[in-house]
Protein backbone atom coordinates (compact mmCIF):
# COMPACT_ATOMS: atom_id res chain seq x y z
CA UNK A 1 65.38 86.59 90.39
CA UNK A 2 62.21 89.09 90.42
CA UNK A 3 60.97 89.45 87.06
CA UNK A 4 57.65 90.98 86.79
CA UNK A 5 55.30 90.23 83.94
CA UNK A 6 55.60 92.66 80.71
CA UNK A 7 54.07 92.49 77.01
CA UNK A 8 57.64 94.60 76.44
CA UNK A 9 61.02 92.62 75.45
CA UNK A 10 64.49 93.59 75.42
CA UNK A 11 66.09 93.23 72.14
CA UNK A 12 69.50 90.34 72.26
CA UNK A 13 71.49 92.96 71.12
CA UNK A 14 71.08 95.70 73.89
CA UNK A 15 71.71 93.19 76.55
CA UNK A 16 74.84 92.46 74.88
CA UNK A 17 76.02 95.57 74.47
CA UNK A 18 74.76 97.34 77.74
CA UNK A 19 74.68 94.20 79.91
CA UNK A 20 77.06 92.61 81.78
CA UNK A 21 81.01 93.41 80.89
CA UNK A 22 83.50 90.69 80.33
CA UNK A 23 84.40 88.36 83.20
CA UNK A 24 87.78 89.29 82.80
CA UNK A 25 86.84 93.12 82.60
CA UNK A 26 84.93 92.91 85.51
CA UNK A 27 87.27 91.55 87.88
CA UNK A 28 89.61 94.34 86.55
CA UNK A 29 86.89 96.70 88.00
CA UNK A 30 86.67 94.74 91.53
CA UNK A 31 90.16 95.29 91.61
CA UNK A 32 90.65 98.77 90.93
CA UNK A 33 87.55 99.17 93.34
CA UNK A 34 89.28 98.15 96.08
CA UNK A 35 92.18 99.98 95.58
CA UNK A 36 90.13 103.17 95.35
CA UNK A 37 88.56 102.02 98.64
CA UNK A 38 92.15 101.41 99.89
CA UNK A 39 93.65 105.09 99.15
CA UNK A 40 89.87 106.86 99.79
CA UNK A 41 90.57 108.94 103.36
CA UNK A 42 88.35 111.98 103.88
CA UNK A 43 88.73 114.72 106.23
CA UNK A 44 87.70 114.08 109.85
CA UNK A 45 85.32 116.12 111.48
CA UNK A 46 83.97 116.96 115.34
CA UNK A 47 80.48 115.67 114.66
CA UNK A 48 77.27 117.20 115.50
CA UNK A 49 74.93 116.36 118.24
CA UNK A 50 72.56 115.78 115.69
CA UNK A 51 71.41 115.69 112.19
CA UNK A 52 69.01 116.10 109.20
CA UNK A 53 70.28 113.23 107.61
CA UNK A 54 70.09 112.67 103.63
CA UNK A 55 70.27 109.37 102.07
CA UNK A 56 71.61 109.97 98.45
CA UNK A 57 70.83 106.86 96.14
CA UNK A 58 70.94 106.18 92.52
CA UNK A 59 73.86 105.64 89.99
CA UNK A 60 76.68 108.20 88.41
CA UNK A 61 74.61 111.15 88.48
CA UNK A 62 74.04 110.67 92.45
CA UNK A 63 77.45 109.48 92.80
CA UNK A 64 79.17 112.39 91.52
CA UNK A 65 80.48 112.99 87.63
CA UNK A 66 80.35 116.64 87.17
CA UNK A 67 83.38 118.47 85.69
CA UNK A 68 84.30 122.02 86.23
CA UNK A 69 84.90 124.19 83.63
CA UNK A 70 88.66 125.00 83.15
CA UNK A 71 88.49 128.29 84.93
CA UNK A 72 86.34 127.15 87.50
CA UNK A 73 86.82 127.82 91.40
CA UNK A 74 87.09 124.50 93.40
CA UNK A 75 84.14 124.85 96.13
CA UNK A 76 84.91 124.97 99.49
CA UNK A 77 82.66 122.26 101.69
CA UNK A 78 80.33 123.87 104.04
CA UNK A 79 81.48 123.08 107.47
CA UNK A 80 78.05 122.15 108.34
CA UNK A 81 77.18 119.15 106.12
CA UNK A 82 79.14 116.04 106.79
CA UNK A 83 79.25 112.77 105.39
CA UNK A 84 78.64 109.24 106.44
CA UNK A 85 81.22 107.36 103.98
CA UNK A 86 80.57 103.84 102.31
CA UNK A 87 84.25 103.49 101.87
CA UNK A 88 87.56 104.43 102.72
CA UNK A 89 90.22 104.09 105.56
CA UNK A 90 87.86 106.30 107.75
CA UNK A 91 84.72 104.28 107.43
CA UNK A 92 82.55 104.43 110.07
CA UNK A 93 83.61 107.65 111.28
CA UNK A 94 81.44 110.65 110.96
CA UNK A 95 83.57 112.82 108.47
CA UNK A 96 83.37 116.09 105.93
CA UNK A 97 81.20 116.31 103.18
CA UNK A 98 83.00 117.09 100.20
CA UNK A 99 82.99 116.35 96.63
CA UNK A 100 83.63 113.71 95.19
CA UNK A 101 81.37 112.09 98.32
CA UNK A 102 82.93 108.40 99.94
CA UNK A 103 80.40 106.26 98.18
CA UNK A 104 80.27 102.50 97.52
CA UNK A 105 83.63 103.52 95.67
CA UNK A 106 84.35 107.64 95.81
CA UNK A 107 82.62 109.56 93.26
CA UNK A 108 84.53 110.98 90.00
CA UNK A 109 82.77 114.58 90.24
CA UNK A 110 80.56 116.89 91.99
CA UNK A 111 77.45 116.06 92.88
CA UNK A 112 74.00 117.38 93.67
CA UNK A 113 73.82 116.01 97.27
CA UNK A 114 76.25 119.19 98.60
CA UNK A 115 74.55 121.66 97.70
CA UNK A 116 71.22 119.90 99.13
CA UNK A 117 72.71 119.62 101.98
CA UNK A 118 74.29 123.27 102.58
CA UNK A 119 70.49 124.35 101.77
CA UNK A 120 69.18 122.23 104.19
CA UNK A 121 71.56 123.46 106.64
CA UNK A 122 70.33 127.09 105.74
CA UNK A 123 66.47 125.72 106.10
CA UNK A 124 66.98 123.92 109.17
CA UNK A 125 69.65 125.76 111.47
CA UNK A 126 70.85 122.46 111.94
CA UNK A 127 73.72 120.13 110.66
CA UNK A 128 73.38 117.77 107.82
CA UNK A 129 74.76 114.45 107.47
CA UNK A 130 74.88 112.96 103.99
CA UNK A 131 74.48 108.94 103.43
CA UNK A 132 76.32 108.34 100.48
CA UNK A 133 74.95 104.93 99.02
CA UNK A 134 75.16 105.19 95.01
CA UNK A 135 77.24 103.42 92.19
CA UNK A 136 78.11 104.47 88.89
CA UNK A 137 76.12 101.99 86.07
CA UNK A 138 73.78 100.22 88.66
CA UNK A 139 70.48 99.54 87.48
CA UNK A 140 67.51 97.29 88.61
CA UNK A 141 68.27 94.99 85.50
CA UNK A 142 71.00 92.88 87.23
CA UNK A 143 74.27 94.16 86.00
CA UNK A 144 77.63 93.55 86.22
CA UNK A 145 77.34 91.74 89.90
CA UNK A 146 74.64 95.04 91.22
CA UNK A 147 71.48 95.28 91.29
CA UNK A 148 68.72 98.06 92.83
CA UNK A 149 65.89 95.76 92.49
CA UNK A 150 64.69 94.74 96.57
CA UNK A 151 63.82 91.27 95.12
CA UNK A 152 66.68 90.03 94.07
CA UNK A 153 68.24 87.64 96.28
CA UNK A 154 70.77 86.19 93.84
CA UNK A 155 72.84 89.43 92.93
CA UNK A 156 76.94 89.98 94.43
CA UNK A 157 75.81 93.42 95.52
CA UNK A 158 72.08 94.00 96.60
CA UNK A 159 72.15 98.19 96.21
CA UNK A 160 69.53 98.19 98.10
CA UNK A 161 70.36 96.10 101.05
CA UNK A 162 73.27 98.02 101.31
CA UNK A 163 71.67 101.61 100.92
CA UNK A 164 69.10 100.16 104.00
CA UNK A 165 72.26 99.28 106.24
CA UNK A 166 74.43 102.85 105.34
CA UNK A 167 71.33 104.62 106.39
CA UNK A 168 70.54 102.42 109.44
CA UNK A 169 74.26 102.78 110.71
CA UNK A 170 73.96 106.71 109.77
CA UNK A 171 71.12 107.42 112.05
CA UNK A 172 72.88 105.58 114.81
CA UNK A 173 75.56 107.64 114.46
CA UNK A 174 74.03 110.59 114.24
CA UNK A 175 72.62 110.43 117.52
CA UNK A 176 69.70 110.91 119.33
CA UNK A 177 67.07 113.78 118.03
CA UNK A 178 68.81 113.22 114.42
CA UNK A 179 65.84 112.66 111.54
CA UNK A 180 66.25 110.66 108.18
CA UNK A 181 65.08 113.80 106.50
CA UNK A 182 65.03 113.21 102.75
CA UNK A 183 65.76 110.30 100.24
CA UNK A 184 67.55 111.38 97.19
CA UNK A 185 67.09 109.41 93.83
CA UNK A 186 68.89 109.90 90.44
CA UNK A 187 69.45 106.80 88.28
CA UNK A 188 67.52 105.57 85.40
CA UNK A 189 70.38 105.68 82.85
CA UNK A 190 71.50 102.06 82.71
CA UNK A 191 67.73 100.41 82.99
CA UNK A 192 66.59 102.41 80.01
CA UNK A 193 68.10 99.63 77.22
CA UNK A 194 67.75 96.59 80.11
CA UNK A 195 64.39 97.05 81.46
CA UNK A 196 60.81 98.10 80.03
CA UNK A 197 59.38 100.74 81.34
CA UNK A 198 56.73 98.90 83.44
CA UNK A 199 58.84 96.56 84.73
CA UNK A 200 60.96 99.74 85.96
CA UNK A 201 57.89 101.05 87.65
CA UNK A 202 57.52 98.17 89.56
CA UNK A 203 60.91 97.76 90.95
CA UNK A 204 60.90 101.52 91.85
CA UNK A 205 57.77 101.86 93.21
CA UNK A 206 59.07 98.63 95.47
CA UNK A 207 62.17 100.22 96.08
CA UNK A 208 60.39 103.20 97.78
CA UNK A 209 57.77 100.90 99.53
CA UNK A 210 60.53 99.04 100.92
CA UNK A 211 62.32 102.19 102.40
CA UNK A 212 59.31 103.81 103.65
CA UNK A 213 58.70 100.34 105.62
CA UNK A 214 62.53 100.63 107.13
CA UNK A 215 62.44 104.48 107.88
CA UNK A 216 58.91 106.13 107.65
CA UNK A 217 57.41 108.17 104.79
CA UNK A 218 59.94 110.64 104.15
CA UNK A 219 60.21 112.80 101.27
CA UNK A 220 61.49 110.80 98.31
CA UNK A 221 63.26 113.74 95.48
CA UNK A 222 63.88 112.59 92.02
CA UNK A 223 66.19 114.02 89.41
CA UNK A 224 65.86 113.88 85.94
CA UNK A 225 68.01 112.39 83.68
CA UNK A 226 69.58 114.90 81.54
CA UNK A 227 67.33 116.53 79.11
CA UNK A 228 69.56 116.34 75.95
CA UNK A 229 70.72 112.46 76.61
CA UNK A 230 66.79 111.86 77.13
CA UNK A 231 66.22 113.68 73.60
CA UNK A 232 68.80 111.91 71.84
CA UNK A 233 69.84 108.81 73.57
CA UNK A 234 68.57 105.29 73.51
CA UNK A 235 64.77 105.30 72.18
CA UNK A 236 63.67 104.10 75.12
CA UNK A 237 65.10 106.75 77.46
CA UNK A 238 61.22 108.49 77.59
CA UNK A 239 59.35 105.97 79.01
CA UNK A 240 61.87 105.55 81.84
CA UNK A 241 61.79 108.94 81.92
CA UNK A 242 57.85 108.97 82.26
CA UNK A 243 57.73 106.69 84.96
CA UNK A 244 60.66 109.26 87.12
CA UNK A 245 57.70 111.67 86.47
CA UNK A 246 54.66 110.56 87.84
CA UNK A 247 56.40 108.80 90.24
CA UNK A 248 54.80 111.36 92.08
CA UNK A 249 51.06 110.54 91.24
CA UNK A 250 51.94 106.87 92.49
CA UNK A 251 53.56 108.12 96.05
CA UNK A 252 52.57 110.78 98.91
CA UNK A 253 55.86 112.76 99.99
CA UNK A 254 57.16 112.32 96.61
CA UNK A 255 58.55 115.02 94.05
CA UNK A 256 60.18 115.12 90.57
CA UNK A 257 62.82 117.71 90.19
CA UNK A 258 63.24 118.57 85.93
CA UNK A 259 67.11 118.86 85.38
CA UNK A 260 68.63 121.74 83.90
CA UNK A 261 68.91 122.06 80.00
CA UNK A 262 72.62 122.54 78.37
CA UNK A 263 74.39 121.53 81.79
CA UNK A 264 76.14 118.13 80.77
CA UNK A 265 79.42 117.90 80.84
CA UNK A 266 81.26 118.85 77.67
CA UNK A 267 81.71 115.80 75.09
CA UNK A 268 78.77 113.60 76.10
CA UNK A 269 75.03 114.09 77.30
CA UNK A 270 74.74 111.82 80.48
CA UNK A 271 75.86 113.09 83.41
CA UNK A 272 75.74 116.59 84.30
CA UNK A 273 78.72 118.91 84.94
CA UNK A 274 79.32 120.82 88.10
CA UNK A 275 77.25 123.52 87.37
CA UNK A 276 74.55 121.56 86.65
CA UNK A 277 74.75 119.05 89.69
CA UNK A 278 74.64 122.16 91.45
CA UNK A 279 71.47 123.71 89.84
CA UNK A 280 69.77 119.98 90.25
CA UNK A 281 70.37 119.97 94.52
CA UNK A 282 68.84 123.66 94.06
CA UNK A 283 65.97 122.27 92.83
CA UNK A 284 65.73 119.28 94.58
CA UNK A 285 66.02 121.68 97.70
CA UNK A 286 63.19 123.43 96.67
CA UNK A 287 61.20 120.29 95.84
CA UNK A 288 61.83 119.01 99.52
CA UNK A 289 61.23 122.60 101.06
CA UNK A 290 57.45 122.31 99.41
CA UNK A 291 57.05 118.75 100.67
CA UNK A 292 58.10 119.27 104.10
CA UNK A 293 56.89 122.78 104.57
CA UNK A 294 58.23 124.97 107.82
CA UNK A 295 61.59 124.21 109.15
CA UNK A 296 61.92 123.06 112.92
CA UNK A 297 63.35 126.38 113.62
CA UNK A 298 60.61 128.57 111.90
């Protein structure tokens, strides 16, 4: 497996506790991941005859794990953004884009990628297709059967592989005159007790290397991790953090999006709630809108 140099270590104890999950744990997980792939449907659609399409990568943040508050509204999918899924009875069939997106496994929450999309919609006058390719607690540190890192040739689940193959089979789909438009990134949560910081860099700035060899140089958006788990999380969550932010200085096309302070989900200080997955695709939007510039239609 890849494992770049680094004067860092990772201490016994959080591999241990963040690493891989029991044996028996984890094939209770591959089982009740294939039933949720089992009972996952979504709603068909008439697809478009073509697409800005958005590849949305990363780990529970991407994937969708915001709540709504108690008296919230459930939002109504905008007719215009669809969804290739990763899962589900309808797979490989162009359908709706709706929280929680068809994923790996479906997502638990809302999202950022909807609202990026419905914006993009707006931007564009065209319809957006969403690739769906996260996973909740997926990191480059091999975890757990997953791994994000492109080098890793021994891992169950190559993330990355299988992000390269959903987007491929999207853009088919889409049809001709469709665009891979944007590349969506939120994950840094699970690396930050696994993996030093540098070796981090490396794998991500791979990562994007790797897709901009497969698809062009698109704009590549990352989220921040949530301000208050980066404040008082694992000590390490900063320097993963650091390398998320001048991502940008390392790639053309490439923007970091700051997340939105006091919108985590109530309880815990990881994953954002609905409100603020919302805020976050606002941003990202805007991000991409100053990376891309005019709209096709402007």
């Amino acid at each position: 497996m890849h494992e770049p140099t680094t004067g860092q270590s990772i201490s016994e104890s959080d591999v241990r506790i963040h690493g891989d999950a029991p044996a028996r744990a984890q094939r209770i997980i591959r089982t009740k991941d294939a039933v949720k792939r089992l009972l996952a449907a979504g709603t068909a659609v008439e697809p478009a005859d073509r697409y800005s399409v958005v590849a949305v990568l990363g780990q529970s943040n991407a994937h969708g794990a915001g709540m709504a508050g108690v008296d919230a509204l459930p939002t109504q999918p905008d007719r215009r953004v669809h969804q290739w899924p990763g899962c589900g009875r309808r797979r490989g069939r162009i359908l709706q884009a709706e929280d929680p997106l068809l994923h790996e496994i479906p997502g638990a929450g809302a999202g950022f990628a909807t609202t990026f999309g419905s914006l993009l919609a707006d931007h564009t006058g065209e319809a957006v297709l969403l690739v769906p390719s996260a996973r909740g607690d997926t990191s480059f540190h091999q975890k757990n059967g997953y791994s994000w890192d492109p080098a890793n040739r021994s891992v169950r689940v190559n993330l990355y592989d299988l992000a390269v193959r959903q987007i491929g089979n999207a853009l088919t789909a889409a049809g001709a005159g469709s665009r891979l438009a944007a590349i969506l990134w939120h994950q840094g949560e699970s690396d930050v007790p696994l993996t030093p910081p540098d070796v981090y860099q490396d794998r991500l700035d791979t990562l994007i290397r790797g897709l901009r060899d497969h698809f062009g140089v698109v704009p590549f958006i990352l989220g921040q991790m949530v301000p208050e788990e980066i404040a008082t999380g694992h000590p390490r969550y900063p320097g993963i953090a650091d390398v998320h932010a001048t991502t940008p200085d390392r790639h053309a096309a490439c923007a970091h999006v700051p997340g939105p302070e006091g919108m985590h989900n109530p309880g815990e200080t990881i994953h954002y709630s609905a409100a603020g997955q919302r805020e976050l695709g606002r941003a990202m939007f805007e991000a991409y809108r100053d990376l891309a510039g005019p709209s096709r239609n402007e």
